[in-house]
PDB file of N, CA and C in Angstrom:
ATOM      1  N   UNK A   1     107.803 107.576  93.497  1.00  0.00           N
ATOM      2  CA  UNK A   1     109.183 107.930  93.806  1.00  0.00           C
ATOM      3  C   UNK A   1     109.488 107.555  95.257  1.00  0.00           C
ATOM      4  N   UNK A   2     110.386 106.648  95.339  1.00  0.00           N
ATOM      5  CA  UNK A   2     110.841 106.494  96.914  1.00  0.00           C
ATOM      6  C   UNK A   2     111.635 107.921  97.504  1.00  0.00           C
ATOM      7  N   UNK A   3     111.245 107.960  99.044  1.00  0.00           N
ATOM      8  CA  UNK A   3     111.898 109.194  99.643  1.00  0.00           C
ATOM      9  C   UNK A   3     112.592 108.646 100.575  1.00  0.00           C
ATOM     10  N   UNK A   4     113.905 108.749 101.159  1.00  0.00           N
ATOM     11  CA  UNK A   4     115.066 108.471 101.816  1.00  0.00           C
ATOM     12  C   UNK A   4     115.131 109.707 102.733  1.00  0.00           C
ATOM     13  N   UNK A   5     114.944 109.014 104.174  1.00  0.00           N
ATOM     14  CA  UNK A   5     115.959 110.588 104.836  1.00  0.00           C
ATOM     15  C   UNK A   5     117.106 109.860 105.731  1.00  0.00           C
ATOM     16  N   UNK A   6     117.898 110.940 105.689  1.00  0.00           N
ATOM     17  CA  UNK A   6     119.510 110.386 105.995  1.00  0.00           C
ATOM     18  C   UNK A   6     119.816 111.237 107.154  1.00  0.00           C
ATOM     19  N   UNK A   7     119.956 110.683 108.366  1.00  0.00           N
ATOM     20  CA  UNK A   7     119.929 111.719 109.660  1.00  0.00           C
ATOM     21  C   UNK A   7     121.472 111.202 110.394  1.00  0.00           C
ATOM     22  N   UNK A   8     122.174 112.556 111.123  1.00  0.00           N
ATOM     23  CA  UNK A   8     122.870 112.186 111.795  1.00  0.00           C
ATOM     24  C   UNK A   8     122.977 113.844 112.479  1.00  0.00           C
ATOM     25  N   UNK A   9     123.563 114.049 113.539  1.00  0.00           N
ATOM     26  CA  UNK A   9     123.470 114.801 114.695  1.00  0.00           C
ATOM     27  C   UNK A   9     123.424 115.940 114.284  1.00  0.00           C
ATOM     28  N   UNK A  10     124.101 116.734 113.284  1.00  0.00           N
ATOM     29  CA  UNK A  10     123.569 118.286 113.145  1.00  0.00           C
ATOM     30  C   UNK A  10     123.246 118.059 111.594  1.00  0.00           C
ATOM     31  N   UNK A  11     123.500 117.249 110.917  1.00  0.00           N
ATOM     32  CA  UNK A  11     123.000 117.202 109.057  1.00  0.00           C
ATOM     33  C   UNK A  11     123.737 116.961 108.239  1.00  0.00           C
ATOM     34  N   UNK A  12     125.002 117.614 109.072  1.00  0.00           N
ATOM     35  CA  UNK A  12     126.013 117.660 108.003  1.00  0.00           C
ATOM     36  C   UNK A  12     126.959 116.459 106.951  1.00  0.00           C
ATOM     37  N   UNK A  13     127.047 115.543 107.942  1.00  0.00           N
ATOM     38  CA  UNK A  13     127.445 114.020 107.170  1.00  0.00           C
ATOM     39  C   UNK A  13     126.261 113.480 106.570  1.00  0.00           C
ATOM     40  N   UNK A  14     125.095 113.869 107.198  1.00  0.00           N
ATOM     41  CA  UNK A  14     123.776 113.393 106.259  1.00  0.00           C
ATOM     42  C   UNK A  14     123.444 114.032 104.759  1.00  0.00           C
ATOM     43  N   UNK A  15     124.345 115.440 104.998  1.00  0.00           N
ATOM     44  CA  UNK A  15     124.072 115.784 103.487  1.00  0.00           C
ATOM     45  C   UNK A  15     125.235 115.041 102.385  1.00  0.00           C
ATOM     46  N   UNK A  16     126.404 114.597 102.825  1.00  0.00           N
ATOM     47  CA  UNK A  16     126.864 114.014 102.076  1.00  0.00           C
ATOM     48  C   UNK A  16     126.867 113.162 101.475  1.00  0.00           C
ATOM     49  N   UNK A  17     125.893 111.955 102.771  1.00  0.00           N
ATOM     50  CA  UNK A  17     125.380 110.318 102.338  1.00  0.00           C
ATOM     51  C   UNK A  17     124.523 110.996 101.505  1.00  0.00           C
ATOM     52  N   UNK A  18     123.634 111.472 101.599  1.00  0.00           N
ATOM     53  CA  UNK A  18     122.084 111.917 100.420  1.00  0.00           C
ATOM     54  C   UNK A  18     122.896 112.672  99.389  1.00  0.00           C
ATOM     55  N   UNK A  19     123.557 113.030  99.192  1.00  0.00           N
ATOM     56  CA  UNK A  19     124.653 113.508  97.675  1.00  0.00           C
ATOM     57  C   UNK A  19     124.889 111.970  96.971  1.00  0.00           C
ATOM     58  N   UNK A  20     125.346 111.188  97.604  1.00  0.00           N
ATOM     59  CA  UNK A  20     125.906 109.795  97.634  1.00  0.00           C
ATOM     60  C   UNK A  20     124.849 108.749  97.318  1.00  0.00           C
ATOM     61  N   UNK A  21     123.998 108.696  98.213  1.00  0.00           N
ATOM     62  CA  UNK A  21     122.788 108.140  97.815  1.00  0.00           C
ATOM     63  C   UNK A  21     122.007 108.584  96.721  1.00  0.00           C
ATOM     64  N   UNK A  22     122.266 109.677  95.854  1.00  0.00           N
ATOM     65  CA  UNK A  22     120.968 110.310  95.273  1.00  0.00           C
ATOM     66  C   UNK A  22     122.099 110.411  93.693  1.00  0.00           C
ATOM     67  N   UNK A  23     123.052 109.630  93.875  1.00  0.00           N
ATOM     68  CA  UNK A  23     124.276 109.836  92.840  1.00  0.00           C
ATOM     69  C   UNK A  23     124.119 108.242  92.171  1.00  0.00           C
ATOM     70  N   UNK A  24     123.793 107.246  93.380  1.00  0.00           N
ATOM     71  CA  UNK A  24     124.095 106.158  93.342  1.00  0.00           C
ATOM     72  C   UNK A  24     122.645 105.777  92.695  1.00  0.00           C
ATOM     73  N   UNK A  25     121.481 106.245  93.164  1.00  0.00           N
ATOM     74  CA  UNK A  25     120.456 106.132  92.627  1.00  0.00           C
ATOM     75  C   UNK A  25     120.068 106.795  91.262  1.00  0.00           C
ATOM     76  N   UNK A  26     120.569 107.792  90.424  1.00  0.00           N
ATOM     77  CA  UNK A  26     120.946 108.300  89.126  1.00  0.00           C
ATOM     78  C   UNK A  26     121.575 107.374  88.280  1.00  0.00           C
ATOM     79  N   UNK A  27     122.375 106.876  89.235  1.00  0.00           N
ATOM     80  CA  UNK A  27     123.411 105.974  87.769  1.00  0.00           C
ATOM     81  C   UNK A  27     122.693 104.561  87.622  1.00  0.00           C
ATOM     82  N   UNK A  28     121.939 104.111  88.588  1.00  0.00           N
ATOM     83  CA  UNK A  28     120.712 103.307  88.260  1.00  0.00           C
ATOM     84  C   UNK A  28     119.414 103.594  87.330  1.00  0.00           C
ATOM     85  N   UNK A  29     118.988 104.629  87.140  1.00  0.00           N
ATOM     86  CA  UNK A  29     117.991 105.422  86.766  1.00  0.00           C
ATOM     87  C   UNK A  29     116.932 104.804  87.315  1.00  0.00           C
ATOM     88  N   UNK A  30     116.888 105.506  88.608  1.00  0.00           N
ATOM     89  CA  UNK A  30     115.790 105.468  89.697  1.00  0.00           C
ATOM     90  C   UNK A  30     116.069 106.768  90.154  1.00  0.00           C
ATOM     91  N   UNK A  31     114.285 106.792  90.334  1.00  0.00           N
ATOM     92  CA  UNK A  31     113.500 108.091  90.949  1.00  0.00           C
ATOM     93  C   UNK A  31     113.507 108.082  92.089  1.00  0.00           C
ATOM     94  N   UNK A  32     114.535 108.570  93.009  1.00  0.00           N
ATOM     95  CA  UNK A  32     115.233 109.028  94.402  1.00  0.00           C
ATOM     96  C   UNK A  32     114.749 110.145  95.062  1.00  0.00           C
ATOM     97  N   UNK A  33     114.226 110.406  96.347  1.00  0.00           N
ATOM     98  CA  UNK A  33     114.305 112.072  96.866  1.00  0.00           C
ATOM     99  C   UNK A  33     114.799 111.254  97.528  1.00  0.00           C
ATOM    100  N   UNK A  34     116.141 111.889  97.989  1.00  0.00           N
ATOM    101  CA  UNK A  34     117.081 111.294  99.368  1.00  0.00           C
ATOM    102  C   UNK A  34     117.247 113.279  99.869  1.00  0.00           C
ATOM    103  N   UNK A  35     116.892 112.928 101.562  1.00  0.00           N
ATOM    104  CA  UNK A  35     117.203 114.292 102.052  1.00  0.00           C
ATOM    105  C   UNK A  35     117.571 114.172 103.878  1.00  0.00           C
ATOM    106  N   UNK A  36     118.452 115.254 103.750  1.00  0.00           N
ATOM    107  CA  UNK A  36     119.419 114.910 104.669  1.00  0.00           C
ATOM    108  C   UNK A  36     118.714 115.485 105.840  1.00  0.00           C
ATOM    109  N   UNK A  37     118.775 115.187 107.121  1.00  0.00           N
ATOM    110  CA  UNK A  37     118.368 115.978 108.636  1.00  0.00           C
ATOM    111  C   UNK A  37     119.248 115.792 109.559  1.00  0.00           C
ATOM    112  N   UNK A  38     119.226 116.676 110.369  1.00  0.00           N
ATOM    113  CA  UNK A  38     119.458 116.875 111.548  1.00  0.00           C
ATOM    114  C   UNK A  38     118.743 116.042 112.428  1.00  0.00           C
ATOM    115  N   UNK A  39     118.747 115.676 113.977  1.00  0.00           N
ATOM    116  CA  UNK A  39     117.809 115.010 114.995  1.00  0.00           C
ATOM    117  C   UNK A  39     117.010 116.674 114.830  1.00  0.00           C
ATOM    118  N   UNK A  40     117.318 117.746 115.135  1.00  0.00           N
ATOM    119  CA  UNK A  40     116.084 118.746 115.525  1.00  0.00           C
ATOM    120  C   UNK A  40     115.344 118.803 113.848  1.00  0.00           C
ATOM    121  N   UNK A  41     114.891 118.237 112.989  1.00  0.00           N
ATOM    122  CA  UNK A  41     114.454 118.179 112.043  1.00  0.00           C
ATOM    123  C   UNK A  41     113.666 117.161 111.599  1.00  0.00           C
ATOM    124  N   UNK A  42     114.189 116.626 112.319  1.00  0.00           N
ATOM    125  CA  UNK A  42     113.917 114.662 112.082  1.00  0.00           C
ATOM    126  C   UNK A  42     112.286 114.442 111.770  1.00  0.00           C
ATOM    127  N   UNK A  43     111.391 115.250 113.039  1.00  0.00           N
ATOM    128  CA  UNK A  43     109.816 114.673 112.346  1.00  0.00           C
ATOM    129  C   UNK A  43     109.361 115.130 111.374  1.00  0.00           C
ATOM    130  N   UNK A  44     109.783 116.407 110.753  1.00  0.00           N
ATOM    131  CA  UNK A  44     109.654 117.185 110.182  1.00  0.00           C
ATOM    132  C   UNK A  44     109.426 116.242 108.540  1.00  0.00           C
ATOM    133  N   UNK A  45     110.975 116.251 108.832  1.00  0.00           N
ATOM    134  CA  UNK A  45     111.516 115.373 107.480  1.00  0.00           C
ATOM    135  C   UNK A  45     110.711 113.884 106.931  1.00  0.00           C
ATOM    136  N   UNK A  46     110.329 113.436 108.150  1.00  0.00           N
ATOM    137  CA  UNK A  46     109.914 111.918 107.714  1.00  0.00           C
ATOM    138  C   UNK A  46     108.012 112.106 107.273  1.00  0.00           C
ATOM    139  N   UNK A  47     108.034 113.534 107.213  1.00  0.00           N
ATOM    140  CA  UNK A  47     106.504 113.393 106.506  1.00  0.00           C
ATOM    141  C   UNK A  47     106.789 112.587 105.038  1.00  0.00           C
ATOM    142  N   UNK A  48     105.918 111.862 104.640  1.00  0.00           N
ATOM    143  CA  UNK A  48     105.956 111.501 104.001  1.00  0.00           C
ATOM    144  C   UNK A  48     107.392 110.276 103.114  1.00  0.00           C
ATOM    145  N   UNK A  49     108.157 110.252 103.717  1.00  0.00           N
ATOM    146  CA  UNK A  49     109.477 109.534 103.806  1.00  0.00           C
ATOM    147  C   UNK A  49     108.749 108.116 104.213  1.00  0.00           C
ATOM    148  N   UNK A  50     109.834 106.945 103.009  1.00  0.00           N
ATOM    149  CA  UNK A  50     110.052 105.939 102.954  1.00  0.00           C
ATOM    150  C   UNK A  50     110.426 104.884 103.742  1.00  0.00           C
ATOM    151  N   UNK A  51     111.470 105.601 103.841  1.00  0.00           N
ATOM    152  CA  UNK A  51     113.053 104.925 104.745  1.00  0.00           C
ATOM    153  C   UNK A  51     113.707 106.173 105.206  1.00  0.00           C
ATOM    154  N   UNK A  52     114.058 105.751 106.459  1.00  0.00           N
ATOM    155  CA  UNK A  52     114.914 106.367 107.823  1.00  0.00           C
ATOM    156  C   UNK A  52     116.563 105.728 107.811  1.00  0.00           C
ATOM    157  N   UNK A  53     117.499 106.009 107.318  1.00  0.00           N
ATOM    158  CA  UNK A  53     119.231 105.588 107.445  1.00  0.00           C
ATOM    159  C   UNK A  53     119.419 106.844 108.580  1.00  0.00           C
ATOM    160  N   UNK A  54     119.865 105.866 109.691  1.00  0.00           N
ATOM    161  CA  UNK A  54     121.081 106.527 110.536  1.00  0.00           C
ATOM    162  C   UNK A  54     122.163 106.574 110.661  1.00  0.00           C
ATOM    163  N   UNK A  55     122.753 107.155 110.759  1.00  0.00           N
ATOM    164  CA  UNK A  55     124.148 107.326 111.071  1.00  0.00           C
ATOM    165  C   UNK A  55     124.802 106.419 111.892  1.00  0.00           C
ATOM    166  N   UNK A  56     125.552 105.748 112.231  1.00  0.00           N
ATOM    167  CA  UNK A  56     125.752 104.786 113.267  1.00  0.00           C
ATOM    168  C   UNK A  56     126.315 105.581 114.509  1.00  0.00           C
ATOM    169  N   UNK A  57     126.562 106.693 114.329  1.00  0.00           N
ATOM    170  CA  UNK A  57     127.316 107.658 115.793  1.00  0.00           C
ATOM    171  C   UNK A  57     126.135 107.987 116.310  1.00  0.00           C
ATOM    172  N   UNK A  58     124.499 107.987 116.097  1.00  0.00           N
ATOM    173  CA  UNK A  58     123.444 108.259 116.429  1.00  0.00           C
ATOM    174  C   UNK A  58     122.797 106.594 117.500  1.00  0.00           C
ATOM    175  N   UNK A  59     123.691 106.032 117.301  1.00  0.00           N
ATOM    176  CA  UNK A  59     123.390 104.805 117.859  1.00  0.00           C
ATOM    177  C   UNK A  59     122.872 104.653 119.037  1.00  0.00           C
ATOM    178  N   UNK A  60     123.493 105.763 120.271  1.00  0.00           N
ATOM    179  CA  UNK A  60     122.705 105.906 121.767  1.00  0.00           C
ATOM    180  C   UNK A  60     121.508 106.501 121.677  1.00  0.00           C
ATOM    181  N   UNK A  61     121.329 107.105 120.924  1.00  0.00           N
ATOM    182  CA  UNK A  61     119.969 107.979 120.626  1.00  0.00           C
ATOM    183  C   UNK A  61     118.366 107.454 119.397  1.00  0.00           C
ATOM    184  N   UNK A  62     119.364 106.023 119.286  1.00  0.00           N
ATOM    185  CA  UNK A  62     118.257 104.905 118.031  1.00  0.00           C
ATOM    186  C   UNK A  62     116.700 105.274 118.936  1.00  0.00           C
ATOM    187  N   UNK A  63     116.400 104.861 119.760  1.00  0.00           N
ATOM    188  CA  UNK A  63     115.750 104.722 120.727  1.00  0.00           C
ATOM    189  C   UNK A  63     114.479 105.602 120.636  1.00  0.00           C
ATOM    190  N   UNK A  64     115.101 107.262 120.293  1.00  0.00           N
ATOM    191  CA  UNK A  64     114.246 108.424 120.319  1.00  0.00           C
ATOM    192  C   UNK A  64     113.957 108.458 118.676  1.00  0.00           C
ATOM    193  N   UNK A  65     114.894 107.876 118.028  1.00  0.00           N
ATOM    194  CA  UNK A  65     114.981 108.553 116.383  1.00  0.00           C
ATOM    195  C   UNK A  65     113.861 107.556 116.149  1.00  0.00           C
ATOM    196  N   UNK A  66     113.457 106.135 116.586  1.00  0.00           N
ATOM    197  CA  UNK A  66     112.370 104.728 116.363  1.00  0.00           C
ATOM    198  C   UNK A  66     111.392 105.326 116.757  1.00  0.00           C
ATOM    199  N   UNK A  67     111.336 106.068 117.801  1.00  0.00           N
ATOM    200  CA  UNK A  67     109.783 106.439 118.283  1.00  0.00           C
ATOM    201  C   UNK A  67     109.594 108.117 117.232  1.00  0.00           C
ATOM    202  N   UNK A  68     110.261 108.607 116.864  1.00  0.00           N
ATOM    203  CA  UNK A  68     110.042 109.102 115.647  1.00  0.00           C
ATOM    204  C   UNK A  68     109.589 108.594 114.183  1.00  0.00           C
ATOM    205  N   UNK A  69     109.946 107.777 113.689  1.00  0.00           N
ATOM    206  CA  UNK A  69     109.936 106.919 112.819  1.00  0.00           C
ATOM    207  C   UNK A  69     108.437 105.913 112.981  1.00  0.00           C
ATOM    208  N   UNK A  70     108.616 105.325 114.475  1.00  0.00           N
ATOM    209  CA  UNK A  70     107.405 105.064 114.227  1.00  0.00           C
ATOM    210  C   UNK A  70     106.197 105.503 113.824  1.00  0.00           C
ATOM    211  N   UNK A  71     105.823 106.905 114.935  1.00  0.00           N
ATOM    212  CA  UNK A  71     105.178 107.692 114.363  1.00  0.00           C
ATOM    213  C   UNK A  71     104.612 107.986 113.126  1.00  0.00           C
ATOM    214  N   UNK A  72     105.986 108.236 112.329  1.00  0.00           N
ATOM    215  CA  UNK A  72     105.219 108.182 111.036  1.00  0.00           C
ATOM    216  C   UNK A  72     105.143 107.435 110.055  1.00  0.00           C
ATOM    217  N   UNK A  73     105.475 106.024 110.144  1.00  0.00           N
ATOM    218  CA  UNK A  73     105.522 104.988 109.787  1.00  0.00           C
ATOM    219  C   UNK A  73     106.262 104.798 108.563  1.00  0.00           C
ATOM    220  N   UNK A  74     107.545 105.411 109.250  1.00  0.00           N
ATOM    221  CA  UNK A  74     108.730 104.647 108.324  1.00  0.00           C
ATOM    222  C   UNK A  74     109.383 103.464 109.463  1.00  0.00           C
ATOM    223  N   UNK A  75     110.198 102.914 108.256  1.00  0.00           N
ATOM    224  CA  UNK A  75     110.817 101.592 108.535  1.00  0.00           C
ATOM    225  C   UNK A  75     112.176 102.544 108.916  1.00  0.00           C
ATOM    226  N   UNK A  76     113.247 101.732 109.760  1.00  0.00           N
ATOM    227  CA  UNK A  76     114.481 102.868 110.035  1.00  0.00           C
ATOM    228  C   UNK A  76     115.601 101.842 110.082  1.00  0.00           C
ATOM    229  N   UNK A  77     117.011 101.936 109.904  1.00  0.00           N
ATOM    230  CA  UNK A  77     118.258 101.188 109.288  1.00  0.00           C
ATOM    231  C   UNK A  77     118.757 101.781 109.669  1.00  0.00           C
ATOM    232  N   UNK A  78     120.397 101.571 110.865  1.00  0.00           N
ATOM    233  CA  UNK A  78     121.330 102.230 111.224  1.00  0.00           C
ATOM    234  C   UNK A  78     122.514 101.750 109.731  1.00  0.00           C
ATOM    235  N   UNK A  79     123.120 102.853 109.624  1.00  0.00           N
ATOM    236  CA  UNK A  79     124.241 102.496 108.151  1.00  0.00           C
ATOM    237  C   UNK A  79     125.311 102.011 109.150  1.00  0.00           C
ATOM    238  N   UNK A  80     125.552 100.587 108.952  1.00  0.00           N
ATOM    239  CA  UNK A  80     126.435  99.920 110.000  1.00  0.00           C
ATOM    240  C   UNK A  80     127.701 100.812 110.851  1.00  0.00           C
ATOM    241  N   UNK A  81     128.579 101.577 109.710  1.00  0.00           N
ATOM    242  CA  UNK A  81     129.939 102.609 109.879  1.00  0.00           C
ATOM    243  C   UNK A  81     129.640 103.608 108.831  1.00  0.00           C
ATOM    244  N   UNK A  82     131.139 104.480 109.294  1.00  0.00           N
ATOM    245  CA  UNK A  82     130.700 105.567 108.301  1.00  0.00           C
ATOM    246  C   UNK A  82     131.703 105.026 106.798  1.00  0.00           C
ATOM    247  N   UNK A  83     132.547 104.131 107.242  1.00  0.00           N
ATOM    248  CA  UNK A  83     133.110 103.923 105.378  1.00  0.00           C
ATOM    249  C   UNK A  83     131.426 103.060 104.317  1.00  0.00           C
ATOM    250  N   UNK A  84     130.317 102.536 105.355  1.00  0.00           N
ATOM    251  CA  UNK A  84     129.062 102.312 104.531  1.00  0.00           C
ATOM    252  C   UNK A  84     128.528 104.090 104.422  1.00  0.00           C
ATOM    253  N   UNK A  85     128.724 105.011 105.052  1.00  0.00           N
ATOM    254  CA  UNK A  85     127.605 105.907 104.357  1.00  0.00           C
ATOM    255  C   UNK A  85     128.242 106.892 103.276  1.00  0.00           C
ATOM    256  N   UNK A  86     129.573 106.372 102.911  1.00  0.00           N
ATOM    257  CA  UNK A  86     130.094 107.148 102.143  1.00  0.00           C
ATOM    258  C   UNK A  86     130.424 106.060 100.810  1.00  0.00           C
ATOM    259  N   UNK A  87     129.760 105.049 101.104  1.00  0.00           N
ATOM    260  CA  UNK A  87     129.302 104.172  99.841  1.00  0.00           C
ATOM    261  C   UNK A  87     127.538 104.478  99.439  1.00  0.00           C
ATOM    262  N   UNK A  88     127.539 105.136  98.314  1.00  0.00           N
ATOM    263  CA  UNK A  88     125.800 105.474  98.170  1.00  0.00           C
ATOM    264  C   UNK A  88     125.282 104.204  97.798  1.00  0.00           C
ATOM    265  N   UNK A  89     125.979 103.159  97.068  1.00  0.00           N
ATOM    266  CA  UNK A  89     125.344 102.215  96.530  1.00  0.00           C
ATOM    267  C   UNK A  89     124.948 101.124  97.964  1.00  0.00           C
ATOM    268  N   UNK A  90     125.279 101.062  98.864  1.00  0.00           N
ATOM    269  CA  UNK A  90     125.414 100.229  99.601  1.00  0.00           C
ATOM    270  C   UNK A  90     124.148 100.684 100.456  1.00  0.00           C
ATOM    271  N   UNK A  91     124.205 102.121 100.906  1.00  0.00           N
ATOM    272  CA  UNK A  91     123.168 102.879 101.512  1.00  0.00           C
ATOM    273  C   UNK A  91     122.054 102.570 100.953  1.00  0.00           C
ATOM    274  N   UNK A  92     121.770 102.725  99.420  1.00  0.00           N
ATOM    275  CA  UNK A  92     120.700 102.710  98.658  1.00  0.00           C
ATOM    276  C   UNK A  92     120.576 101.334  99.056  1.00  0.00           C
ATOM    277  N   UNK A  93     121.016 100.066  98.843  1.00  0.00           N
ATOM    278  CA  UNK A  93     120.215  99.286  98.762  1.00  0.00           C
ATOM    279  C   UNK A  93     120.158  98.788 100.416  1.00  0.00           C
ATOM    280  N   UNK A  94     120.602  99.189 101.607  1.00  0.00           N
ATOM    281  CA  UNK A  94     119.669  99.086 102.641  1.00  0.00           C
ATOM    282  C   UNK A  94     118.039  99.882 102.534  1.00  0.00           C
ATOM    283  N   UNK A  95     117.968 100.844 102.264  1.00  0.00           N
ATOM    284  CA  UNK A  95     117.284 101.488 102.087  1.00  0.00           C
ATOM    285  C   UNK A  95     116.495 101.036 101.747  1.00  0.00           C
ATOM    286  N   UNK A  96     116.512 100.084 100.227  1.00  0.00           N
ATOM    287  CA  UNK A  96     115.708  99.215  99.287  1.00  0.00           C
ATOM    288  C   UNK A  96     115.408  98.203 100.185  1.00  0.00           C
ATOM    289  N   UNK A  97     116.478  97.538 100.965  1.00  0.00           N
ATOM    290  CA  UNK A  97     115.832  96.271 101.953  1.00  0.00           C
ATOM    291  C   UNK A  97     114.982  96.567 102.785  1.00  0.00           C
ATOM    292  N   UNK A  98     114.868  97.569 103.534  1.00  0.00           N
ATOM    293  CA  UNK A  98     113.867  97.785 104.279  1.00  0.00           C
ATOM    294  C   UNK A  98     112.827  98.376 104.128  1.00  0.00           C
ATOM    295  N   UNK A  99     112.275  98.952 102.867  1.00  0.00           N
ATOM    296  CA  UNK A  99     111.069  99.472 102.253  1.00  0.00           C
ATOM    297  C   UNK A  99     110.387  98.114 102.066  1.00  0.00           C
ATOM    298  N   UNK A 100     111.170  97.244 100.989  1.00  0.00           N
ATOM    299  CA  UNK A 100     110.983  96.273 100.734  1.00  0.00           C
ATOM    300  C   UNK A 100     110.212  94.984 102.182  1.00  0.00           C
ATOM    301  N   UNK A 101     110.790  95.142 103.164  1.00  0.00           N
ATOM    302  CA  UNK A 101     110.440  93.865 104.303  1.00  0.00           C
ATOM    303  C   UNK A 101     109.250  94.993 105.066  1.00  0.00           C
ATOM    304  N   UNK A 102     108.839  95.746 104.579  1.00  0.00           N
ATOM    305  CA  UNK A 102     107.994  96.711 105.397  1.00  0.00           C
ATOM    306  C   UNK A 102     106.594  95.814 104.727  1.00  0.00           C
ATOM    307  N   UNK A 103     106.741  95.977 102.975  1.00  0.00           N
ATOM    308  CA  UNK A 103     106.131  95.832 102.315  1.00  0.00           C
ATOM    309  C   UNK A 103     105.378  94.254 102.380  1.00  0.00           C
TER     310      UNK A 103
END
């Protein structure tokens, strides 16, 4: 099962992309955990996580969220704007591109 975490500054638009993402990945019938964080959550979350989508308003802060990510060796994707994170299908398949070029 691929795991997705979807971060942006307190969670809250991240829980909507991972509603979105995890909607978009259903109507595919693919096995999705998409889950949303906060930055104070962030290492927490990427145990075991796939792929890292940011928020693009997190953009001054890429910097700290990569050396997170590295850490635990996910791959990480800023979602260009927010009319992309309120497209799940579009999210999902960044998501898919960069698991994929990891691989």
């Amino acid at each position: 099962m691929m795991r997705i975490v979807v971060v942006c500054g307190a969670g809250a638009s991240s829980t909507f992309a991972a509603l979105r993402i995890r909607r978009a990945a259903e109507s595919r019938g693919m096995a999705v955990d998409v889950r949303a964080a906060g930055e104070q959550t962030l290492a927490e979350a990427l145990e075991g996580a796939d792929a890292l989508l940011v928020g693009v308003h997190l953009v001054p802060r890429l910097g700290s969220l990569e050396q997170l990510a590295i850490a635990a060796s996910v791959p990480v994707a800023v979602l260009p704007d927010e009319t992309r994170t309120l497209d799940g299908d579009a999210a999902l398949d960044l998501a898919i591109a960069i698991i994929g070029a990891r691989a």
